[in-house]
PDB file of N, CA and C in Angstrom:
ATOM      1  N   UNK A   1      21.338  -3.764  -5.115  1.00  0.00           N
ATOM      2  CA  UNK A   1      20.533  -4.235  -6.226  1.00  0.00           C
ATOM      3  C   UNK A   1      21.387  -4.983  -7.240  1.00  0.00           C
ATOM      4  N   UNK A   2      22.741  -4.557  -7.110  1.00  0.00           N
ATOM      5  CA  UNK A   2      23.232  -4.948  -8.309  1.00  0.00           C
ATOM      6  C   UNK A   2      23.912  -6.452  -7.890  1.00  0.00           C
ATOM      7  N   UNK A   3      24.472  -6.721  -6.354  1.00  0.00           N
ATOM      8  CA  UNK A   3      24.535  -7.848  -6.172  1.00  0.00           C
ATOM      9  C   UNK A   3      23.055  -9.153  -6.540  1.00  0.00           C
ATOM     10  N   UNK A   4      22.026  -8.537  -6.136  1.00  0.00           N
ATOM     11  CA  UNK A   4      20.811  -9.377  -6.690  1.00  0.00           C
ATOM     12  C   UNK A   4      20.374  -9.769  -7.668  1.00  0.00           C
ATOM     13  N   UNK A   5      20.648  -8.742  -8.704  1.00  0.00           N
ATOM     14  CA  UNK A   5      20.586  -8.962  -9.955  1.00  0.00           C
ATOM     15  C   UNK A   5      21.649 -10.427 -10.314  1.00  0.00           C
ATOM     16  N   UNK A   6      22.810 -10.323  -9.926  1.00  0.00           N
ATOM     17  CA  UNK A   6      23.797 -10.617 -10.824  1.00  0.00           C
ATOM     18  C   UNK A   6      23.281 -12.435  -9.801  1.00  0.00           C
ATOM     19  N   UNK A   7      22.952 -12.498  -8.687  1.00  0.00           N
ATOM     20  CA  UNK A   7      22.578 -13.961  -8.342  1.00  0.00           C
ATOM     21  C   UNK A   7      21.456 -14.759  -8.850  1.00  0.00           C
ATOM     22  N   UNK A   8      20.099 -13.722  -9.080  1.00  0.00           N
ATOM     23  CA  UNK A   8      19.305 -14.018 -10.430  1.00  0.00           C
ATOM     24  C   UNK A   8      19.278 -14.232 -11.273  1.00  0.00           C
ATOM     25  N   UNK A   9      20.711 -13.754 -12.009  1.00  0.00           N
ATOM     26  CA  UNK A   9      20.488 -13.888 -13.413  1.00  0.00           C
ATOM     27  C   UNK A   9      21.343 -15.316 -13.595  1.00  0.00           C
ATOM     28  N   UNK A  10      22.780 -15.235 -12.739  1.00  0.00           N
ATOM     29  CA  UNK A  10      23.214 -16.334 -12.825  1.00  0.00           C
ATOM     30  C   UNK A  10      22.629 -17.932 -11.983  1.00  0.00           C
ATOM     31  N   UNK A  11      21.810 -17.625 -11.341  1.00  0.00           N
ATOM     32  CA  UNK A  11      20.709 -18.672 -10.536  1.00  0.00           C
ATOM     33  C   UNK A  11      19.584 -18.949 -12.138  1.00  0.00           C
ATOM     34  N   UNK A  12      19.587 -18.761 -13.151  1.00  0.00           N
ATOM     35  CA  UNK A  12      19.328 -19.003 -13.841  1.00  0.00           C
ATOM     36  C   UNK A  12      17.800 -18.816 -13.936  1.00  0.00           C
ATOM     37  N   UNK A  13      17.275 -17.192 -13.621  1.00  0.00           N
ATOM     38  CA  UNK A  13      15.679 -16.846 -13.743  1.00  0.00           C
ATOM     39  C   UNK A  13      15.965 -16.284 -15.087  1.00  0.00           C
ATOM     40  N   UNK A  14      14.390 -16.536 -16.268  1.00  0.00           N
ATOM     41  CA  UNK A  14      14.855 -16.169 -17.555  1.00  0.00           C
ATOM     42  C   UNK A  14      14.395 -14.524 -17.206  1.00  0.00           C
ATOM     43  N   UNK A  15      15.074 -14.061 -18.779  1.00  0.00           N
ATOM     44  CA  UNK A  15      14.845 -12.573 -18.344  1.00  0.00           C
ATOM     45  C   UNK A  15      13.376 -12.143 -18.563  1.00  0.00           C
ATOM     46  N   UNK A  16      12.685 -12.605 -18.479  1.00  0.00           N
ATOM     47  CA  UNK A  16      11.480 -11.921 -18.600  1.00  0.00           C
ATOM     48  C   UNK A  16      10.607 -12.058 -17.233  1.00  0.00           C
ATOM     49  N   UNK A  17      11.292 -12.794 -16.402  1.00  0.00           N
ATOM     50  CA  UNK A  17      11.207 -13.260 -15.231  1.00  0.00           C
ATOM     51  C   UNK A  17      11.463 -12.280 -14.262  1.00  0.00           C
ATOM     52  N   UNK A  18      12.606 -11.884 -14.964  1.00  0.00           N
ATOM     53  CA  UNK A  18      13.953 -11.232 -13.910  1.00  0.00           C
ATOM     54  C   UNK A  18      13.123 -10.016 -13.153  1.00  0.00           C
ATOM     55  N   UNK A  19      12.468  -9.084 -13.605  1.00  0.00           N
ATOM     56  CA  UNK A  19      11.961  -7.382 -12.883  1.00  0.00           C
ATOM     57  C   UNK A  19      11.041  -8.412 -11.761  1.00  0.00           C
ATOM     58  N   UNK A  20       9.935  -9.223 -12.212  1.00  0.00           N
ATOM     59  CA  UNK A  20       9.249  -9.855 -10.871  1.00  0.00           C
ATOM     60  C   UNK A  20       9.744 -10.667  -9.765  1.00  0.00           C
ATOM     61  N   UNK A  21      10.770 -11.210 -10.205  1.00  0.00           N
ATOM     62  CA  UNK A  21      11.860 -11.995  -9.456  1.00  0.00           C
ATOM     63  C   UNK A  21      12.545 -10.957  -8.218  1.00  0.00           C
ATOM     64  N   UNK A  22      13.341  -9.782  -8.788  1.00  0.00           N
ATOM     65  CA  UNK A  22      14.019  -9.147  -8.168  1.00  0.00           C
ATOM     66  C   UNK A  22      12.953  -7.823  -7.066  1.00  0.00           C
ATOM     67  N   UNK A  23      12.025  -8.033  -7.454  1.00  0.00           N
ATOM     68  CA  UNK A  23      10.768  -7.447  -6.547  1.00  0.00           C
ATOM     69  C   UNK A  23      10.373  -8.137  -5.825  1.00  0.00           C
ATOM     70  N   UNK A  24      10.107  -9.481  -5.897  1.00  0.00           N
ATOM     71  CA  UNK A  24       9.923 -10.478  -4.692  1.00  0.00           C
ATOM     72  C   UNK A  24      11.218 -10.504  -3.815  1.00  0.00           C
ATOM     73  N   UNK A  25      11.989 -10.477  -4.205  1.00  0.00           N
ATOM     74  CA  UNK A  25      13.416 -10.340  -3.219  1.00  0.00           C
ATOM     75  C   UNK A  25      13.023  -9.310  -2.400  1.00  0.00           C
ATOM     76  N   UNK A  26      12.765  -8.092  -3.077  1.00  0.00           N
ATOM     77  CA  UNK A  26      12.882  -6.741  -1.717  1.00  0.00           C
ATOM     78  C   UNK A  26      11.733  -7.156  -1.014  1.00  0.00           C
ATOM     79  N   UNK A  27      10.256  -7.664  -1.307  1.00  0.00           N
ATOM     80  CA  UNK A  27       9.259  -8.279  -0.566  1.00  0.00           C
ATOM     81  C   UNK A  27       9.350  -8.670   0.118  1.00  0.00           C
ATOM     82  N   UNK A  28      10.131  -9.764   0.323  1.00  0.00           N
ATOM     83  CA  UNK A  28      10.593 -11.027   1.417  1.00  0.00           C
ATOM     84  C   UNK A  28      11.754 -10.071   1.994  1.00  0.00           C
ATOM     85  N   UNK A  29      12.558  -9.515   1.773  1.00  0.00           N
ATOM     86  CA  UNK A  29      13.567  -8.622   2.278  1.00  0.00           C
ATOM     87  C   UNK A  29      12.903  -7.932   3.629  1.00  0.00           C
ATOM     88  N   UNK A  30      11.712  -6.999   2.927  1.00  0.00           N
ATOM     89  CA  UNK A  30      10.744  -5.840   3.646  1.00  0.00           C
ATOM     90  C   UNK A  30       9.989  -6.790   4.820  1.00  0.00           C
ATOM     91  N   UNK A  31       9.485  -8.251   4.512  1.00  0.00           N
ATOM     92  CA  UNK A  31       8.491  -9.144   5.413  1.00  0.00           C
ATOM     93  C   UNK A  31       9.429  -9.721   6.486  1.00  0.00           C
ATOM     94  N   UNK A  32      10.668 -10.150   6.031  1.00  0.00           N
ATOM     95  CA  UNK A  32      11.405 -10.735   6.895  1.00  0.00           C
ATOM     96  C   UNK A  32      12.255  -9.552   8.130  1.00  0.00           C
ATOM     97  N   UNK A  33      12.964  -8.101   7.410  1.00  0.00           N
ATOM     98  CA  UNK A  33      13.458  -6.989   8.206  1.00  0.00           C
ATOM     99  C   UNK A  33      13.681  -7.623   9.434  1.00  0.00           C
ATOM    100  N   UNK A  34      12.046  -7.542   9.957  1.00  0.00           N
ATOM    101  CA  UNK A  34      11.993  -7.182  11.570  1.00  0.00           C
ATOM    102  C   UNK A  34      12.759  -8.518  12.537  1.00  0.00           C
ATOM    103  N   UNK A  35      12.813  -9.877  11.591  1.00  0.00           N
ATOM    104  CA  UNK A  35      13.322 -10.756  12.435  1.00  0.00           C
ATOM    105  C   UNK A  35      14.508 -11.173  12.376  1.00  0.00           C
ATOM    106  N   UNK A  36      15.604 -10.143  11.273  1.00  0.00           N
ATOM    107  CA  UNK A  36      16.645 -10.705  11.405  1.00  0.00           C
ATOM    108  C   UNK A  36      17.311  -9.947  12.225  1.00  0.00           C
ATOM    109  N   UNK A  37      18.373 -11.580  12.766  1.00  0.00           N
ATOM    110  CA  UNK A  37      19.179 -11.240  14.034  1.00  0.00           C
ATOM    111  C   UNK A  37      20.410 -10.864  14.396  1.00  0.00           C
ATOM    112  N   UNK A  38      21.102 -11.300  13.165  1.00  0.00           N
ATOM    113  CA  UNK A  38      22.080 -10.450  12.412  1.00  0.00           C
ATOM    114  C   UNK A  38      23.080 -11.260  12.748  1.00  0.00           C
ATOM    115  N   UNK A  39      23.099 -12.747  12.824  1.00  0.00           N
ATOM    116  CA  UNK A  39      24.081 -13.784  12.937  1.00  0.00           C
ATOM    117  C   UNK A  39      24.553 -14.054  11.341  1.00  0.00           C
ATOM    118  N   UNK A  40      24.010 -13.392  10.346  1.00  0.00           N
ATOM    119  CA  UNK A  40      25.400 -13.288   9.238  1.00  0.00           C
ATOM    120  C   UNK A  40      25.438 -12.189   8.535  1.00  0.00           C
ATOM    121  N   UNK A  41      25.947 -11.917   7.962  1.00  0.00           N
ATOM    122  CA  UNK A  41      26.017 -10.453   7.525  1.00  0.00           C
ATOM    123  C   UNK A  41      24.383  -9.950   6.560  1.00  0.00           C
ATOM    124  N   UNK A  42      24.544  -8.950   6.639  1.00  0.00           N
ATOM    125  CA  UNK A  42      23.184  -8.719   5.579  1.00  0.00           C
ATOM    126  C   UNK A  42      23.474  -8.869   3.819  1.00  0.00           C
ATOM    127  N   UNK A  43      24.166  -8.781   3.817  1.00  0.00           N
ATOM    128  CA  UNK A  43      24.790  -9.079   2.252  1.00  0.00           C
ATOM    129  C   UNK A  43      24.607 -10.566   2.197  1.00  0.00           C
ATOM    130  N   UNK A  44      25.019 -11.837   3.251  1.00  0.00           N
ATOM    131  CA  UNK A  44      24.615 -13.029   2.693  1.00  0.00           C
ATOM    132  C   UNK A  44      23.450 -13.312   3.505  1.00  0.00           C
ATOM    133  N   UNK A  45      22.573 -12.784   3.829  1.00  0.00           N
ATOM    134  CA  UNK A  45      20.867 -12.598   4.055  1.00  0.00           C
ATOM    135  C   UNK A  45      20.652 -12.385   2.724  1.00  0.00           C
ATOM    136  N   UNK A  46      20.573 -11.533   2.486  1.00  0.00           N
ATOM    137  CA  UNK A  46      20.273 -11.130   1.018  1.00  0.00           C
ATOM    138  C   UNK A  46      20.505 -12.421   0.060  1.00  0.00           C
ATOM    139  N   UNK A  47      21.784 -12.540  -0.235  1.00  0.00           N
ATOM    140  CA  UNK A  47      22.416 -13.582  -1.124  1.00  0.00           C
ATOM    141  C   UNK A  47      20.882 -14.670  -1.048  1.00  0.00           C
ATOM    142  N   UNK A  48      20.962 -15.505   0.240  1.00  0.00           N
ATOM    143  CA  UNK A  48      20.417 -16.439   0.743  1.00  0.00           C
ATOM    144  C   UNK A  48      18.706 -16.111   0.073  1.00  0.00           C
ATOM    145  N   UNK A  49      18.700 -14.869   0.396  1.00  0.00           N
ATOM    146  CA  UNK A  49      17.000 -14.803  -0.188  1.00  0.00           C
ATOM    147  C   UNK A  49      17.144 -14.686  -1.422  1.00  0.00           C
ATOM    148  N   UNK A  50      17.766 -14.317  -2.535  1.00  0.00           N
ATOM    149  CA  UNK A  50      17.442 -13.867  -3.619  1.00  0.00           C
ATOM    150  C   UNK A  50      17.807 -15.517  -4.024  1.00  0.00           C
ATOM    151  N   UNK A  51      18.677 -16.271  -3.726  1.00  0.00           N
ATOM    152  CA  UNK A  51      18.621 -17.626  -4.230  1.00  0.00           C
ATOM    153  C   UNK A  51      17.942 -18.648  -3.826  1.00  0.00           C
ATOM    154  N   UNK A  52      16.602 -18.396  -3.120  1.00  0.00           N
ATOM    155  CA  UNK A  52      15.469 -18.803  -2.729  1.00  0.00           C
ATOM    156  C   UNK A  52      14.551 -18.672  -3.677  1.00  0.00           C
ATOM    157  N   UNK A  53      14.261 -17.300  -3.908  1.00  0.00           N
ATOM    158  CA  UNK A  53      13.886 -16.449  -5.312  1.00  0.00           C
ATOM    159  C   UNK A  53      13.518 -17.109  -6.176  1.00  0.00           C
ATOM    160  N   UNK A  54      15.104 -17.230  -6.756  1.00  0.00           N
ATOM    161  CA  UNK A  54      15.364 -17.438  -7.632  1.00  0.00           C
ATOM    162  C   UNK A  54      15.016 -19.292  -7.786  1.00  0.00           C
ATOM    163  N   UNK A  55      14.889 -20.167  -7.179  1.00  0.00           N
ATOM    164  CA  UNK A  55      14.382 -21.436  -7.256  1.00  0.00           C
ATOM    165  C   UNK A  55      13.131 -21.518  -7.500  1.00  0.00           C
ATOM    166  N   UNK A  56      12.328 -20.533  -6.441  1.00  0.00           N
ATOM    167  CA  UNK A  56      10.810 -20.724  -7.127  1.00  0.00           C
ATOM    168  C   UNK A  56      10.616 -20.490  -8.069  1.00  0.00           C
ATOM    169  N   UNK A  57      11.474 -19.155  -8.538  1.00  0.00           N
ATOM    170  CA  UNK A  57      11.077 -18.714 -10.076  1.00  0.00           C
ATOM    171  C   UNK A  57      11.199 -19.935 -11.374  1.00  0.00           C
ATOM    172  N   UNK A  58      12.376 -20.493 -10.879  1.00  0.00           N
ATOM    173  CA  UNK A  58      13.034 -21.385 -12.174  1.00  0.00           C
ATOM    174  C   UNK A  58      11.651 -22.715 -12.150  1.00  0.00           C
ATOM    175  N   UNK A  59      11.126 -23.065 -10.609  1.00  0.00           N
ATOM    176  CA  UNK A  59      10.082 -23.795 -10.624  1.00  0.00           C
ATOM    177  C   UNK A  59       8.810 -23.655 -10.989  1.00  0.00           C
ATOM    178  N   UNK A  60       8.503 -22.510 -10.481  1.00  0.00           N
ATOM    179  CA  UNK A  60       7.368 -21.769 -11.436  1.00  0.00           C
ATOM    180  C   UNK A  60       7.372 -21.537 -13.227  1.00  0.00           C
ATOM    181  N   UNK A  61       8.568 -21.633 -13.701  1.00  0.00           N
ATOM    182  CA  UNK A  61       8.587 -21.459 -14.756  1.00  0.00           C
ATOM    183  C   UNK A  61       8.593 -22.564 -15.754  1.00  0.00           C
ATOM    184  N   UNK A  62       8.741 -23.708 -15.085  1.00  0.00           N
ATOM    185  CA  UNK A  62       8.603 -24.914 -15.721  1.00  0.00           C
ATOM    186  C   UNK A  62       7.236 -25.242 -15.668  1.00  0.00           C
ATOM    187  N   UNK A  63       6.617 -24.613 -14.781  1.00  0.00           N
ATOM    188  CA  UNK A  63       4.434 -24.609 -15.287  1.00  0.00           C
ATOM    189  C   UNK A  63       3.973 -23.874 -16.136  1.00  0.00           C
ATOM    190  N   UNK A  64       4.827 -22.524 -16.487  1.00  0.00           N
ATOM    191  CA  UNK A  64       4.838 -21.500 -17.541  1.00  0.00           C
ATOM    192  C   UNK A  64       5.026 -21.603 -18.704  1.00  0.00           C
ATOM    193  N   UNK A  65       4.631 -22.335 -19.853  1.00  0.00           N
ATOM    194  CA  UNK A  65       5.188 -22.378 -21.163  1.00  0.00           C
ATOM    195  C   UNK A  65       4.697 -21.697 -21.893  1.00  0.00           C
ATOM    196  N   UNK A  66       4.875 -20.639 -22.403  1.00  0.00           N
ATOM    197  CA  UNK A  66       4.699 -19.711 -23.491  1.00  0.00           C
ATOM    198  C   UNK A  66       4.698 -19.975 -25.253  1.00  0.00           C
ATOM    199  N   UNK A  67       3.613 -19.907 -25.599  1.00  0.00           N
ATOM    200  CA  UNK A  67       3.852 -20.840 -27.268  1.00  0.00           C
ATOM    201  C   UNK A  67       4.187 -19.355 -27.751  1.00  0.00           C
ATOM    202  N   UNK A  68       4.932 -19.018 -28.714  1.00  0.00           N
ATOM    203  CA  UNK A  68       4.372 -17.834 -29.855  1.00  0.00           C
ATOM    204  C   UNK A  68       4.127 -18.376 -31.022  1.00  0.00           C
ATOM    205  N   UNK A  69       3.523 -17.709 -31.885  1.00  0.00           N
ATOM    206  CA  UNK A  69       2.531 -18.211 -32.952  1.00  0.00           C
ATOM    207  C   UNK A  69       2.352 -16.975 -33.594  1.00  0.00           C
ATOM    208  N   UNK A  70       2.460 -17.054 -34.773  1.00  0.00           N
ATOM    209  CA  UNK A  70       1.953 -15.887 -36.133  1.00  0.00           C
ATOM    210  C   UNK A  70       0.762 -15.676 -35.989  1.00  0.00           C
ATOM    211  N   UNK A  71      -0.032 -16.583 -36.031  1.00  0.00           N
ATOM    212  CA  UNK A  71      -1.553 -16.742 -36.275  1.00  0.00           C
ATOM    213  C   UNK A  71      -2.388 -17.264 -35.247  1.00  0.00           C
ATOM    214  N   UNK A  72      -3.102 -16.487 -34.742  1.00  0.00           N
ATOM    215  CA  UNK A  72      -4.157 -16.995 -33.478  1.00  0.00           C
ATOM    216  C   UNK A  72      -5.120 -17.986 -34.015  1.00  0.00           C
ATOM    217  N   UNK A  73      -5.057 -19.600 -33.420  1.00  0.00           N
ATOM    218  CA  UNK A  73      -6.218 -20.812 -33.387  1.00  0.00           C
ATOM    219  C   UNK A  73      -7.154 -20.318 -33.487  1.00  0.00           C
ATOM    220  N   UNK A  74      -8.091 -20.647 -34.507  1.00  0.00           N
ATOM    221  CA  UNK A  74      -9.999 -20.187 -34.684  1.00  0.00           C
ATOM    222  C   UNK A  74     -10.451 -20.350 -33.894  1.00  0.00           C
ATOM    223  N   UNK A  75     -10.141 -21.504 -33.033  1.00  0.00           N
ATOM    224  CA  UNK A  75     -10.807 -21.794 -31.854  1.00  0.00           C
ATOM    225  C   UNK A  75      -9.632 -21.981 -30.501  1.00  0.00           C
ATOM    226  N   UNK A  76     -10.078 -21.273 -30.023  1.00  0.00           N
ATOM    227  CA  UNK A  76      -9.708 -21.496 -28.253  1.00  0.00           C
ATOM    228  C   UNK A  76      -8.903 -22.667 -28.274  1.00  0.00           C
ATOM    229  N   UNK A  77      -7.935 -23.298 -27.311  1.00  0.00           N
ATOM    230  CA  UNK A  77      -7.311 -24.049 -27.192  1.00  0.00           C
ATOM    231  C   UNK A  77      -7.935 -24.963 -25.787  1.00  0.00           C
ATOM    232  N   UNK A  78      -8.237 -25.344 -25.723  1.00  0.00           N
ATOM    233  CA  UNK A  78      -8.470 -26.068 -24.541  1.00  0.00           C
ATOM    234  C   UNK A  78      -7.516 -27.147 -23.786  1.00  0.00           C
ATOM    235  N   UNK A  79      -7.694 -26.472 -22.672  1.00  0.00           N
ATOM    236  CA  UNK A  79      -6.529 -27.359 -21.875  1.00  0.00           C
ATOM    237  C   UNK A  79      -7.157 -28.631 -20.695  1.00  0.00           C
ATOM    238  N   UNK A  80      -6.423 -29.703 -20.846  1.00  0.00           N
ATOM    239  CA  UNK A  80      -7.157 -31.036 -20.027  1.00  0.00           C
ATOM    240  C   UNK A  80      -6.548 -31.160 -18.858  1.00  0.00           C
TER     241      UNK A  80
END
């Protein structure tokens, strides 16, 4: 875990990202298991997935923009 962490965080997922990020890793970890063949070690299996991960995340997160705001708009915001 702690190697995953540390390729996430430095693969540059923000931290609020990071707990769903590093759960999709063991996901794809758990989905993939049965087909690996063990032509590289499991440590850079791992590596390899969590910096997969970690790309969608950083891509997904550029559709994600989060405003904060003191005061909630009277009206709804509508998006085009």
């Amino acid at each position: 875990m702690a190697r995953v962490a540390r390729v996430l965080r430095r693969s540059g997922v923000a931290e609020r990202d990071f707990a769903n990020a590093a759960q999709e890793v063991f996901v794809v970890v758990h989905r993939k298991l049965p087909k690996f063949e063990g032509r590289a070690s499991v440590s850079t299996w791992l590596y390899r997935i969590a910096l997969r991960v970690a790309a969608a995340e950083r891509r997904r997160a550029r559709h994600w923009r989060e405003v904060m705001c003191d005061v909630l708009p009277a009206q709804p915001l509508r998006l085009v």
